[in-house]
Protein backbone atom coordinates (compact mmCIF):
# COMPACT_ATOMS: atom_id res chain seq x y z
CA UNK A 1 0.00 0.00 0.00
CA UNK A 2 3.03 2.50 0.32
CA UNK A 3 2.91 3.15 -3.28
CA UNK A 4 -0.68 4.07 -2.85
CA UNK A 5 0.34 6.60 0.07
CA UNK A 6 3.25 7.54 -2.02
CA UNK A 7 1.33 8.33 -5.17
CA UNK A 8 -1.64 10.22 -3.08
CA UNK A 9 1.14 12.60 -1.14
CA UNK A 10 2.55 13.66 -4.65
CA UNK A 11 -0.75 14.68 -5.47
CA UNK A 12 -0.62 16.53 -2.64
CA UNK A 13 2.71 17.73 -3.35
CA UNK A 14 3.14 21.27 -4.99
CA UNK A 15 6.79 20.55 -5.67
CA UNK A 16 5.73 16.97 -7.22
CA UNK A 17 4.40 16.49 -10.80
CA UNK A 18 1.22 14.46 -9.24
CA UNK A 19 -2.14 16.06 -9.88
CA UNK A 20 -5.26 14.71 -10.09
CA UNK A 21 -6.04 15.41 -13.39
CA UNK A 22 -2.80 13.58 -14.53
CA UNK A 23 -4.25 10.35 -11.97
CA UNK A 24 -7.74 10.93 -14.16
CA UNK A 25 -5.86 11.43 -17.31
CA UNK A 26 -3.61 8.17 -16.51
CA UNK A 27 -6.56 5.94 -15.43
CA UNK A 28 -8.22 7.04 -18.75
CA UNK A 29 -5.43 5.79 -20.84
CA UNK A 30 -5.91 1.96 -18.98
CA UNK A 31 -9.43 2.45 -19.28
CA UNK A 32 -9.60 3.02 -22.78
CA UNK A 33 -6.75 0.09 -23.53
CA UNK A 34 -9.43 -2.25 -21.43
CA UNK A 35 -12.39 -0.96 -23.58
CA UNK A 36 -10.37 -1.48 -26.92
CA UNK A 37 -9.09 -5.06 -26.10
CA UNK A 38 -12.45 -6.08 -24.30
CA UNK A 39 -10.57 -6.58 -20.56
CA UNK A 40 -13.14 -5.98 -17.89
CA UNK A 41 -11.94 -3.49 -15.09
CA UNK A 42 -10.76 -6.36 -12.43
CA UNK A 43 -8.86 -8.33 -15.28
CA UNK A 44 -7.30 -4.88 -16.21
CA UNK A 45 -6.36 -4.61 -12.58
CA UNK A 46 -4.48 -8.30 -12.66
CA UNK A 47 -2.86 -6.96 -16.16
CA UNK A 48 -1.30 -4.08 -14.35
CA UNK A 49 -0.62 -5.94 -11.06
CA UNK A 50 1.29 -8.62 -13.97
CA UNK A 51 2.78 -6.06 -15.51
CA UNK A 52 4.27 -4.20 -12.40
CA UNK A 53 5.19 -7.61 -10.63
CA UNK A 54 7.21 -8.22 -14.23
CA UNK A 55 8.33 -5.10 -15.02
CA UNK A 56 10.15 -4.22 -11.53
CA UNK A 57 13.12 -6.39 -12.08
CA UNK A 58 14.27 -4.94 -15.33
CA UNK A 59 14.01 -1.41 -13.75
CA UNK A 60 15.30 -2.38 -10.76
CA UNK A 61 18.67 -3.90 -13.06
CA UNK A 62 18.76 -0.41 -14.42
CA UNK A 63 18.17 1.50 -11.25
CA UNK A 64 21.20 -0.60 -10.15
CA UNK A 65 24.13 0.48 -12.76
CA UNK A 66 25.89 3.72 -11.72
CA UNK A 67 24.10 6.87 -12.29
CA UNK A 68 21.23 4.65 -12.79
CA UNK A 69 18.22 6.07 -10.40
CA UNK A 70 19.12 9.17 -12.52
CA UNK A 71 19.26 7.67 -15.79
CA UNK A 72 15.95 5.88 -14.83
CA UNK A 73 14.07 8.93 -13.84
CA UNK A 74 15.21 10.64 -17.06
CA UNK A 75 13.82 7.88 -19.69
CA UNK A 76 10.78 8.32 -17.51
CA UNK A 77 10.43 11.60 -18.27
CA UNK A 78 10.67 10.36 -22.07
CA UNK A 79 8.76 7.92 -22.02
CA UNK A 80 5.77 10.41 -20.23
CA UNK A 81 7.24 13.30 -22.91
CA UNK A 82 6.47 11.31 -25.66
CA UNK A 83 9.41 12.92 -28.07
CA UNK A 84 11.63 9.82 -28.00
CA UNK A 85 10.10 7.47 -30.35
CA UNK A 86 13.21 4.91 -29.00
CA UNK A 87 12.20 6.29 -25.41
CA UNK A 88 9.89 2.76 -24.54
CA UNK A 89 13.06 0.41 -26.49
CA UNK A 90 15.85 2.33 -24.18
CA UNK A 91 13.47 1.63 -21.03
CA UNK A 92 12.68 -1.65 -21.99
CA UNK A 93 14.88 -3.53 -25.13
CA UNK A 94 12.11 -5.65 -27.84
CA UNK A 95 13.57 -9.26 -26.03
CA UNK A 96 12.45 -8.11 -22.76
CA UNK A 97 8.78 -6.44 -24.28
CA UNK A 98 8.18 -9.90 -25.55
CA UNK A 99 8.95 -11.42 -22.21
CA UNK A 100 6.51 -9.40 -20.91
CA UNK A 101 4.31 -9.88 -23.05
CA UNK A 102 4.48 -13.71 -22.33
CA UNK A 103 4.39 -13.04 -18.41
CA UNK A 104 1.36 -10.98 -18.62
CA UNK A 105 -0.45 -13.06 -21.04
CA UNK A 106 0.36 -16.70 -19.45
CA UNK A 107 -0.86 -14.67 -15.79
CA UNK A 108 -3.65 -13.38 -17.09
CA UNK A 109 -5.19 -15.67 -19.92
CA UNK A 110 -4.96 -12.82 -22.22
CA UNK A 111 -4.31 -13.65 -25.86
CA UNK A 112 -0.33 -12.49 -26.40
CA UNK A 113 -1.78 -10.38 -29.66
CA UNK A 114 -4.25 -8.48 -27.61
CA UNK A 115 -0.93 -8.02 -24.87
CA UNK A 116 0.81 -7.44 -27.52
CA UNK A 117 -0.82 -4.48 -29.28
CA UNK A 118 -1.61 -3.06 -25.50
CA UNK A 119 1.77 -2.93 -24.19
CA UNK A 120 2.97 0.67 -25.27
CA UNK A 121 -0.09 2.20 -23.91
CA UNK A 122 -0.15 0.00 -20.88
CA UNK A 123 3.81 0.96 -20.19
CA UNK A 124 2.69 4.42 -20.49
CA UNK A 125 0.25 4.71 -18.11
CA UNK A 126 2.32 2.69 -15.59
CA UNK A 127 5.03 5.10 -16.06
CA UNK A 128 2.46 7.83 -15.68
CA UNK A 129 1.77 6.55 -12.15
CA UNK A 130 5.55 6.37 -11.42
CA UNK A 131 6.49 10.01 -12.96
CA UNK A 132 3.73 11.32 -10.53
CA UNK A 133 6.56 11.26 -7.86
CA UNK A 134 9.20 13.17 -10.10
CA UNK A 135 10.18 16.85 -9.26
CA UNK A 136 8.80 19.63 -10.65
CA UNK A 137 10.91 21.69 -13.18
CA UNK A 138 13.40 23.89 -11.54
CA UNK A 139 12.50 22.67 -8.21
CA UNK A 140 15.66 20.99 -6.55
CA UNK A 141 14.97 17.21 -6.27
CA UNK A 142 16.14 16.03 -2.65
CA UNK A 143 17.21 12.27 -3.97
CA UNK A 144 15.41 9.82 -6.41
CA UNK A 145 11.08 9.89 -7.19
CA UNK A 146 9.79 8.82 -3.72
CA UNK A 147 7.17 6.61 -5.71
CA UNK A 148 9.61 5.37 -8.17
CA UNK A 149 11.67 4.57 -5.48
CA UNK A 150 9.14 2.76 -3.45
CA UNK A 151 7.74 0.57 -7.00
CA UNK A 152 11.50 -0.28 -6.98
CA UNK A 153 11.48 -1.79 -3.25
CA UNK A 154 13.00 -4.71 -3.06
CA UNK A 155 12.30 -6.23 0.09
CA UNK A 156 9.61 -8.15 -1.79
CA UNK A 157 6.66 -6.92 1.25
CA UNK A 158 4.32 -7.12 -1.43
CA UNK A 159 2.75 -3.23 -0.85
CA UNK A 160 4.08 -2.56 -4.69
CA UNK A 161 1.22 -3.78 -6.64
CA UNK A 162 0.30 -1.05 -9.49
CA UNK A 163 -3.01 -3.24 -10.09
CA UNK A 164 -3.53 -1.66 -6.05
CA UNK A 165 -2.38 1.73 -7.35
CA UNK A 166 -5.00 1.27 -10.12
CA UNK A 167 -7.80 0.04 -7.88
CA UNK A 168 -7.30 2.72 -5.34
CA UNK A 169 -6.73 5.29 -7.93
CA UNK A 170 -10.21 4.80 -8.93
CA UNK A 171 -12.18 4.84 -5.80
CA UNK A 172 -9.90 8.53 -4.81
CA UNK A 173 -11.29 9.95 -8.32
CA UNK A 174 -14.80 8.56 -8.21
CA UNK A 175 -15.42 9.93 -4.60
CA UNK A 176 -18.64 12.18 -4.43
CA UNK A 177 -16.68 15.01 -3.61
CA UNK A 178 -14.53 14.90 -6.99
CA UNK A 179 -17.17 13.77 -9.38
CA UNK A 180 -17.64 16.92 -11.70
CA UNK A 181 -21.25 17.41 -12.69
CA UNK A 182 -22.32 17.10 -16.11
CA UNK A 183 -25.14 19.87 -16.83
């Protein structure tokens, strides 16, 4: 759940990139990926919880090299800037997207096509959650993304679950009190 804490206090943040009309904006993304493969809601939520659970130890192997919390943080920001067409390929090389592909898709019962042609927009969104912990520009960042740093945790206490993130996400922007009315 501390990735869940993490994510709401850079919401909360001013210095953090969090808002929550990048959380709505992110759970849209997944929402329309589920609506264009035909993925209910909860099996979306096991495809992210896959994903996460799979996609941790390959960031985790970069996060690890020198300079590499750094160098993580900044193919985030790519990734979420969308002007690096190689952005997603220098996160995550085509051998290992096809790994994941077969993770998610063997975890789920997904068809590997349908994984397949959802994986860029799923990777998106996921980092979406993650860069929600990133400094603001020109605001001095005290050490690495507090919620990339806690989807990184290693001691395997299973509170990094982004299918959690997702879940919770949703129930924080469909409260009553941030439901906008529709005249």
């Amino acid at each position: 759940m501390s990735l869940v804490f993490d994510l709401l206090s850079s919401i909360n943040d001013p210095n953090k990139q969090g808002s929550i009309e990048q959380l709505s904006s992110t759970m849209g993304s997944i929402q329309e990926v589920a609506k264009a493969g035909g993925v209910s809601p909860d099996a979306m939520q096991g495809v992210m919880s896959t994903l996460g659970s799979a996609l941790r130890p390959a960031m985790n192997q970069k996060a690890a090299m020198p300079g590499g919390g750094s160098m993580l943080e900044g193919m985030l920001g790519q990734v979420m800037g969308g002007n690096n067409p190689n952005a997603l390929s220098s996160l995550l090389p085509p051998q290992m997207q096809n790994q994941l592909v077969q993770t998610v898709a063997q975890k789920t019962g997904l068809p590997s096509p349908m994984v397949q042609a959802a994986l860029p927009g799923l990777l998106k969104s996921a980092m979406g959650f993650l860069n929600m912990g990133a400094s603001k520009p020109g605001v001095a960042s005290p050490g690495m993304n507090p919620l990339l740093k806690s989807f990184l945790d290693s001691d395997n206490d299973s509170d990094v679950d982004l299918g959690d993130v997702m879940k919770y996400a949703g129930r924080f922007l469909n409260t009553p009190s941030r439901q906008v009315s529709r005249i």
